[in-house]
PDB file of N, CA and C in Angstrom:
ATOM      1  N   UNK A   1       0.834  -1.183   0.000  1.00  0.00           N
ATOM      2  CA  UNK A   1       0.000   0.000   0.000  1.00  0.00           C
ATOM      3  C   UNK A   1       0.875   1.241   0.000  1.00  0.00           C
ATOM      4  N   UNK A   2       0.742   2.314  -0.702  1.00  0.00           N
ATOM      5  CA  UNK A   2       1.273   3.773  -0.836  1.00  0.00           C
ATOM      6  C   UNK A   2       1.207   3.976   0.791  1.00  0.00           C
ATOM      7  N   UNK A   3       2.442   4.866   1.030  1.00  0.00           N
ATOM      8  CA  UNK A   3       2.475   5.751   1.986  1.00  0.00           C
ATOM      9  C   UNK A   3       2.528   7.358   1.603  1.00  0.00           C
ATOM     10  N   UNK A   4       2.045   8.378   2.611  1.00  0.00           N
ATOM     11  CA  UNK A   4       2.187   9.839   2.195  1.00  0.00           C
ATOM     12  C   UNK A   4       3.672   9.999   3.399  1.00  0.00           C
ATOM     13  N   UNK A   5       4.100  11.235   2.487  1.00  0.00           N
ATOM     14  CA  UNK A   5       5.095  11.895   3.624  1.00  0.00           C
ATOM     15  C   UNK A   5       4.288  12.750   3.947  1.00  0.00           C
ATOM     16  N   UNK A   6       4.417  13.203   4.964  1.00  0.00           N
ATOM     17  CA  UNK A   6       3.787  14.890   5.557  1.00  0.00           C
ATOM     18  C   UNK A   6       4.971  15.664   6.222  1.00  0.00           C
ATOM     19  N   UNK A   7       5.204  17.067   5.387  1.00  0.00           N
ATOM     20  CA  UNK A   7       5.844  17.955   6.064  1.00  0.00           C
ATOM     21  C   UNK A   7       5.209  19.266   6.365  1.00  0.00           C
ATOM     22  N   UNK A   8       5.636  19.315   7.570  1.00  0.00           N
ATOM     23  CA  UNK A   8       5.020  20.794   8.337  1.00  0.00           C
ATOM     24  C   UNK A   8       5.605  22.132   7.382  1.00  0.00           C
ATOM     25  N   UNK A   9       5.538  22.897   7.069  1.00  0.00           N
ATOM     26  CA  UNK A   9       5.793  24.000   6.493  1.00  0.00           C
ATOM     27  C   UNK A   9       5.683  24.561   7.080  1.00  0.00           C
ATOM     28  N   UNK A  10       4.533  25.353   7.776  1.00  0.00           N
ATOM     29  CA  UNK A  10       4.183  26.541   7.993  1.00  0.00           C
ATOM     30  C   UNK A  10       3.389  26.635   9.505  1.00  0.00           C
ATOM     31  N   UNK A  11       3.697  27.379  10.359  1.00  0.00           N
ATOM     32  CA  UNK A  11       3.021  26.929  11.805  1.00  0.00           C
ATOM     33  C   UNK A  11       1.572  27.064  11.665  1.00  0.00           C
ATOM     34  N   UNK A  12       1.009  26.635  12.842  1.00  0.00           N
ATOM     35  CA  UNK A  12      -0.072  26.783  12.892  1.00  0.00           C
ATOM     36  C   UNK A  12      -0.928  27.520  14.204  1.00  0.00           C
ATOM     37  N   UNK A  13       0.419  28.018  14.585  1.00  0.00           N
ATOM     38  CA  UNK A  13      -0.079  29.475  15.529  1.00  0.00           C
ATOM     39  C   UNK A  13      -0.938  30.755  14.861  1.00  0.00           C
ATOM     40  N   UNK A  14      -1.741  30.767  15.203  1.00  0.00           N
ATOM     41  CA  UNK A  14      -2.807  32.021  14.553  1.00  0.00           C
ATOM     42  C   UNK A  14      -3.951  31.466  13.808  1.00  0.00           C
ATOM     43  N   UNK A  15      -4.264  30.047  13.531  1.00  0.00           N
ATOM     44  CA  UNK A  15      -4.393  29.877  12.714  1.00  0.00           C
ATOM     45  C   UNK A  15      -5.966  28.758  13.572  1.00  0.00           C
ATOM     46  N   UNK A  16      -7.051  28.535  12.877  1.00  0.00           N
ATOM     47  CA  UNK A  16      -7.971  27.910  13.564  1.00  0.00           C
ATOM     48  C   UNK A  16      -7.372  26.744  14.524  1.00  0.00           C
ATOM     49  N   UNK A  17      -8.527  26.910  14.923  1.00  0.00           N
ATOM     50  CA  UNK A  17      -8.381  25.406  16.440  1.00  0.00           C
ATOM     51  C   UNK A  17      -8.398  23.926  15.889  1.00  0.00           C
ATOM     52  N   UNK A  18      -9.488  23.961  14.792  1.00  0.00           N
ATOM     53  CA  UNK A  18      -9.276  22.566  13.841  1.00  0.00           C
ATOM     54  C   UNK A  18      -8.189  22.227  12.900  1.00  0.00           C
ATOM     55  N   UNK A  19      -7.439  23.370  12.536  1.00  0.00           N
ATOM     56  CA  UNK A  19      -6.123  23.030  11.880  1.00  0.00           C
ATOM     57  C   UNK A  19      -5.328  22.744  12.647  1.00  0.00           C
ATOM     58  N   UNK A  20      -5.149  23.485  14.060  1.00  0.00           N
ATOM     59  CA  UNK A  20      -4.216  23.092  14.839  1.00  0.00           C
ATOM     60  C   UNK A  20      -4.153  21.632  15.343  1.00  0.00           C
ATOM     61  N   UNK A  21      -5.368  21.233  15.785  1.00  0.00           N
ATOM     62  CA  UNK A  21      -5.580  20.031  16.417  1.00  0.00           C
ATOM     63  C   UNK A  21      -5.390  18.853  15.204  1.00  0.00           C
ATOM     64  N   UNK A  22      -5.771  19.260  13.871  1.00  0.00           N
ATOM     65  CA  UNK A  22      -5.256  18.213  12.622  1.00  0.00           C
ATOM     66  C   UNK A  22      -3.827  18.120  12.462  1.00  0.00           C
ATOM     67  N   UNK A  23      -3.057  19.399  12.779  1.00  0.00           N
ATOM     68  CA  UNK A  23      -1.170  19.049  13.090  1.00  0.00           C
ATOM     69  C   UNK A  23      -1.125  18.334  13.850  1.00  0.00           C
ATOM     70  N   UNK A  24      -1.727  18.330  14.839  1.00  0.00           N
ATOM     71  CA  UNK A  24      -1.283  17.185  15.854  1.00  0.00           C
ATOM     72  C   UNK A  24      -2.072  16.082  15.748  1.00  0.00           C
ATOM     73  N   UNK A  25      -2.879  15.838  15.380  1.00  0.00           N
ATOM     74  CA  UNK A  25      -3.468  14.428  15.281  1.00  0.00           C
ATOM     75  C   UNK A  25      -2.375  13.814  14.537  1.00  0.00           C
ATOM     76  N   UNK A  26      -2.059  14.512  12.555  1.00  0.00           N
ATOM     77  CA  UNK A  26      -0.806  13.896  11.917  1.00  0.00           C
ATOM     78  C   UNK A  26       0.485  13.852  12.550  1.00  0.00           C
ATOM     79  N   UNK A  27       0.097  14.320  13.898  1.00  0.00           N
ATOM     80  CA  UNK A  27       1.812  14.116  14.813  1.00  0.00           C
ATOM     81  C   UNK A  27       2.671  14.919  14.345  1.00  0.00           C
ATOM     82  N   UNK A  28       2.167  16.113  14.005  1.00  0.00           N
ATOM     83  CA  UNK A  28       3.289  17.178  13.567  1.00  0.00           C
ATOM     84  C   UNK A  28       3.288  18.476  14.637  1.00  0.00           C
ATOM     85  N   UNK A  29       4.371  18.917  15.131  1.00  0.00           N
ATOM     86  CA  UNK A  29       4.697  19.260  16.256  1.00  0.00           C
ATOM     87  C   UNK A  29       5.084  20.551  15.879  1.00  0.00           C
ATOM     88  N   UNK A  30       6.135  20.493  15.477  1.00  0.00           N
ATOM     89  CA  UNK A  30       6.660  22.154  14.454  1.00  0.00           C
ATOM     90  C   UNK A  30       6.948  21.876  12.911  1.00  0.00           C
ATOM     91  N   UNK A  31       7.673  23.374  12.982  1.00  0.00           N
ATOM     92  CA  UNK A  31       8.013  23.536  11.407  1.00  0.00           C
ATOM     93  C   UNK A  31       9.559  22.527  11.115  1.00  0.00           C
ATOM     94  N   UNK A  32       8.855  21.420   9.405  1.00  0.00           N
ATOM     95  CA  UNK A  32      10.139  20.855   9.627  1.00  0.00           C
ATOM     96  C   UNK A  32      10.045  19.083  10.112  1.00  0.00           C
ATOM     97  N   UNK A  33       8.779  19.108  11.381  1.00  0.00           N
ATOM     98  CA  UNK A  33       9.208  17.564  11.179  1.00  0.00           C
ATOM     99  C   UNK A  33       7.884  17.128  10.085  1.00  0.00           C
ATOM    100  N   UNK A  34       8.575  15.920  10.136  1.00  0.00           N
ATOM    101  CA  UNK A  34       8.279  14.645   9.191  1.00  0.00           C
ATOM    102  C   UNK A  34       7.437  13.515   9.218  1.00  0.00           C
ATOM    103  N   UNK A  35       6.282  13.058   8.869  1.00  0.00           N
ATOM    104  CA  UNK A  35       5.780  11.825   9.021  1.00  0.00           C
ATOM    105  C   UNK A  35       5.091  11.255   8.107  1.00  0.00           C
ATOM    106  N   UNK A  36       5.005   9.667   8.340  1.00  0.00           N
ATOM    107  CA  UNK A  36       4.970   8.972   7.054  1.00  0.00           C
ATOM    108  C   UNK A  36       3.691   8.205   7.760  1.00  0.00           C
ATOM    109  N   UNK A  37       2.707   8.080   6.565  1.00  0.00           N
ATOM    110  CA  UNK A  37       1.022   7.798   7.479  1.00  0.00           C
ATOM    111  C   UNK A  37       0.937   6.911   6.168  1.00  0.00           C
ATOM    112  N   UNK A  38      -0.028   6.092   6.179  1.00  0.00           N
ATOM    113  CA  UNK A  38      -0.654   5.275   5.178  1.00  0.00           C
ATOM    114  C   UNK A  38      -1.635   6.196   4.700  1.00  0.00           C
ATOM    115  N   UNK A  39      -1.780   5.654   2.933  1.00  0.00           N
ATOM    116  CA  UNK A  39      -2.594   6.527   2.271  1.00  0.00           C
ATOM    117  C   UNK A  39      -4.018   5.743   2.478  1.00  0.00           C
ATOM    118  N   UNK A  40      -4.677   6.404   3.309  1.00  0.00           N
ATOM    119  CA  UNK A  40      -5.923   6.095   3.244  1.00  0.00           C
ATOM    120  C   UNK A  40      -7.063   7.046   3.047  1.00  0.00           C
ATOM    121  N   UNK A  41      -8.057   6.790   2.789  1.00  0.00           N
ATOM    122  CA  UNK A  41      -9.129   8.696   2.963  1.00  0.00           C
ATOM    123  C   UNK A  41      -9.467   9.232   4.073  1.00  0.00           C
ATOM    124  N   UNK A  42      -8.922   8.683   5.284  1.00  0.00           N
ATOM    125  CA  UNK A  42      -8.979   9.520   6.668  1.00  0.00           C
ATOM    126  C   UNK A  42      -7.590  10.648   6.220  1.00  0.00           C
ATOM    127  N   UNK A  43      -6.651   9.996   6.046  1.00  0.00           N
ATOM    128  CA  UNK A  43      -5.511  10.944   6.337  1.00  0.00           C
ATOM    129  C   UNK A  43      -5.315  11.691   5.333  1.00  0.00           C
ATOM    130  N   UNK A  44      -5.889  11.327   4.103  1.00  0.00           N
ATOM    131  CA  UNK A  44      -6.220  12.663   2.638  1.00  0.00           C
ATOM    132  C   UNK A  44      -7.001  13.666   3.709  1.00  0.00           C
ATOM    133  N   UNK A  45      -8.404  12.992   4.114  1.00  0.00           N
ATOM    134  CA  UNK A  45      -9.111  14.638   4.656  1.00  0.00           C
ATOM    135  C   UNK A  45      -8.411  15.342   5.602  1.00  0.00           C
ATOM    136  N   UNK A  46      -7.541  14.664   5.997  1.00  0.00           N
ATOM    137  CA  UNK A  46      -6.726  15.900   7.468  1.00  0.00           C
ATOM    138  C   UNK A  46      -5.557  16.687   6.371  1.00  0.00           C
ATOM    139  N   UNK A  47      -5.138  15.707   5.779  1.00  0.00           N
ATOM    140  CA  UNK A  47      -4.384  16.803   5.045  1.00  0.00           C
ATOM    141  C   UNK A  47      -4.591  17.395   4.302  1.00  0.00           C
ATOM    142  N   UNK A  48      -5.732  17.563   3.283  1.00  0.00           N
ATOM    143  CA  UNK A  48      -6.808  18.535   2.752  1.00  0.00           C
ATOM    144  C   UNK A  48      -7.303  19.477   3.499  1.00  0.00           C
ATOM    145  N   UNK A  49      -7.419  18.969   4.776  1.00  0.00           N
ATOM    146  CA  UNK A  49      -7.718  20.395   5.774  1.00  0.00           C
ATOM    147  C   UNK A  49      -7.091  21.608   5.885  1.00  0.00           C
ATOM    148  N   UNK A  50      -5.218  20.528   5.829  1.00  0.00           N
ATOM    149  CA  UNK A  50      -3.962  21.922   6.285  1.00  0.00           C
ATOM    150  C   UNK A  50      -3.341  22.111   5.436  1.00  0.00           C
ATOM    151  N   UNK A  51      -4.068  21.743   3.905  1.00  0.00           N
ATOM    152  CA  UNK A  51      -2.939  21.304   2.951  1.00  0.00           C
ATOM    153  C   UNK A  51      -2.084  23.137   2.830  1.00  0.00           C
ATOM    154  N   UNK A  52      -2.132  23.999   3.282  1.00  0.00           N
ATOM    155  CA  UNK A  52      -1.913  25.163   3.323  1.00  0.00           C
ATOM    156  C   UNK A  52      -0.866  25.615   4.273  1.00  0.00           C
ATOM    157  N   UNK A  53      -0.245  24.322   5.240  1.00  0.00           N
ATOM    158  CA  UNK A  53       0.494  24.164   6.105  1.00  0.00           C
ATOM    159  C   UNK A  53       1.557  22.873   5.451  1.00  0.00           C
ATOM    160  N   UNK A  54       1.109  22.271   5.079  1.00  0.00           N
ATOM    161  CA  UNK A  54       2.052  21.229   4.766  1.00  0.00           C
ATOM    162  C   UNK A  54       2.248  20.988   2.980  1.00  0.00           C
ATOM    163  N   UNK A  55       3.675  20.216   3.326  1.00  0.00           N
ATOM    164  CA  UNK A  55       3.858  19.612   2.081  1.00  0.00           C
ATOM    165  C   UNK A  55       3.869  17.664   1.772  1.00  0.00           C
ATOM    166  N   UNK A  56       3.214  17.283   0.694  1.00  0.00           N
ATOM    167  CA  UNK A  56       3.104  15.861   0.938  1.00  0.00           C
ATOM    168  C   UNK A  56       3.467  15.152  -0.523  1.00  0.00           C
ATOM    169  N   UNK A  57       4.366  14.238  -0.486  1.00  0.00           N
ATOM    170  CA  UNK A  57       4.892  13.536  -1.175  1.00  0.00           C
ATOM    171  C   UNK A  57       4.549  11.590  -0.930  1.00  0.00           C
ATOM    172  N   UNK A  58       4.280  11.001  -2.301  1.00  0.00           N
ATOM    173  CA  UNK A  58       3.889   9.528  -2.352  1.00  0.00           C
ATOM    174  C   UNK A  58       5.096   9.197  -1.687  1.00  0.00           C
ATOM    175  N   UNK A  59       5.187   7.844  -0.877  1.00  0.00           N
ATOM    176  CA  UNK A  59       6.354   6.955  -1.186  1.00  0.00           C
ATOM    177  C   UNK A  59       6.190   5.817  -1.246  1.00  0.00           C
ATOM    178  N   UNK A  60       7.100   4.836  -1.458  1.00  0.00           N
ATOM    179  CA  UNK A  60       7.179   3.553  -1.620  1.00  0.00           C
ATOM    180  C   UNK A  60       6.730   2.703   0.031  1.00  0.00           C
TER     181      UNK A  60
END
């Protein structure tokens, strides 16, 4: 099965309470770290949420 990378870009200080709490659900803490989630359609909609915060790449 595909995995996504997720990178934090951009904080999410200032920024709604549901984006914030979707950084941290994807376990992203600050600007910079990294995590690798299975592609499923839960974790498309969280990152469709912040896609304005993060950057996301397929991997093997």
């Amino acid at each position: 099965m595909a995995r996504l990378k997720v990178t934090q870009l951009k904080s999410g200080i200032g920024g709604k309470q549901n984006h914030r709490e979707t950084l941290r659900t994807l376990g992203l803490k600050r600007i910079g770290d990294v995590v690798v989630k299975e592609d499923r359609p839960e974790i498309r909609g969280m990152v469709r949420t912040v896609r304005h915060l993060v950057a996301v790449e397929e991997v093997e």
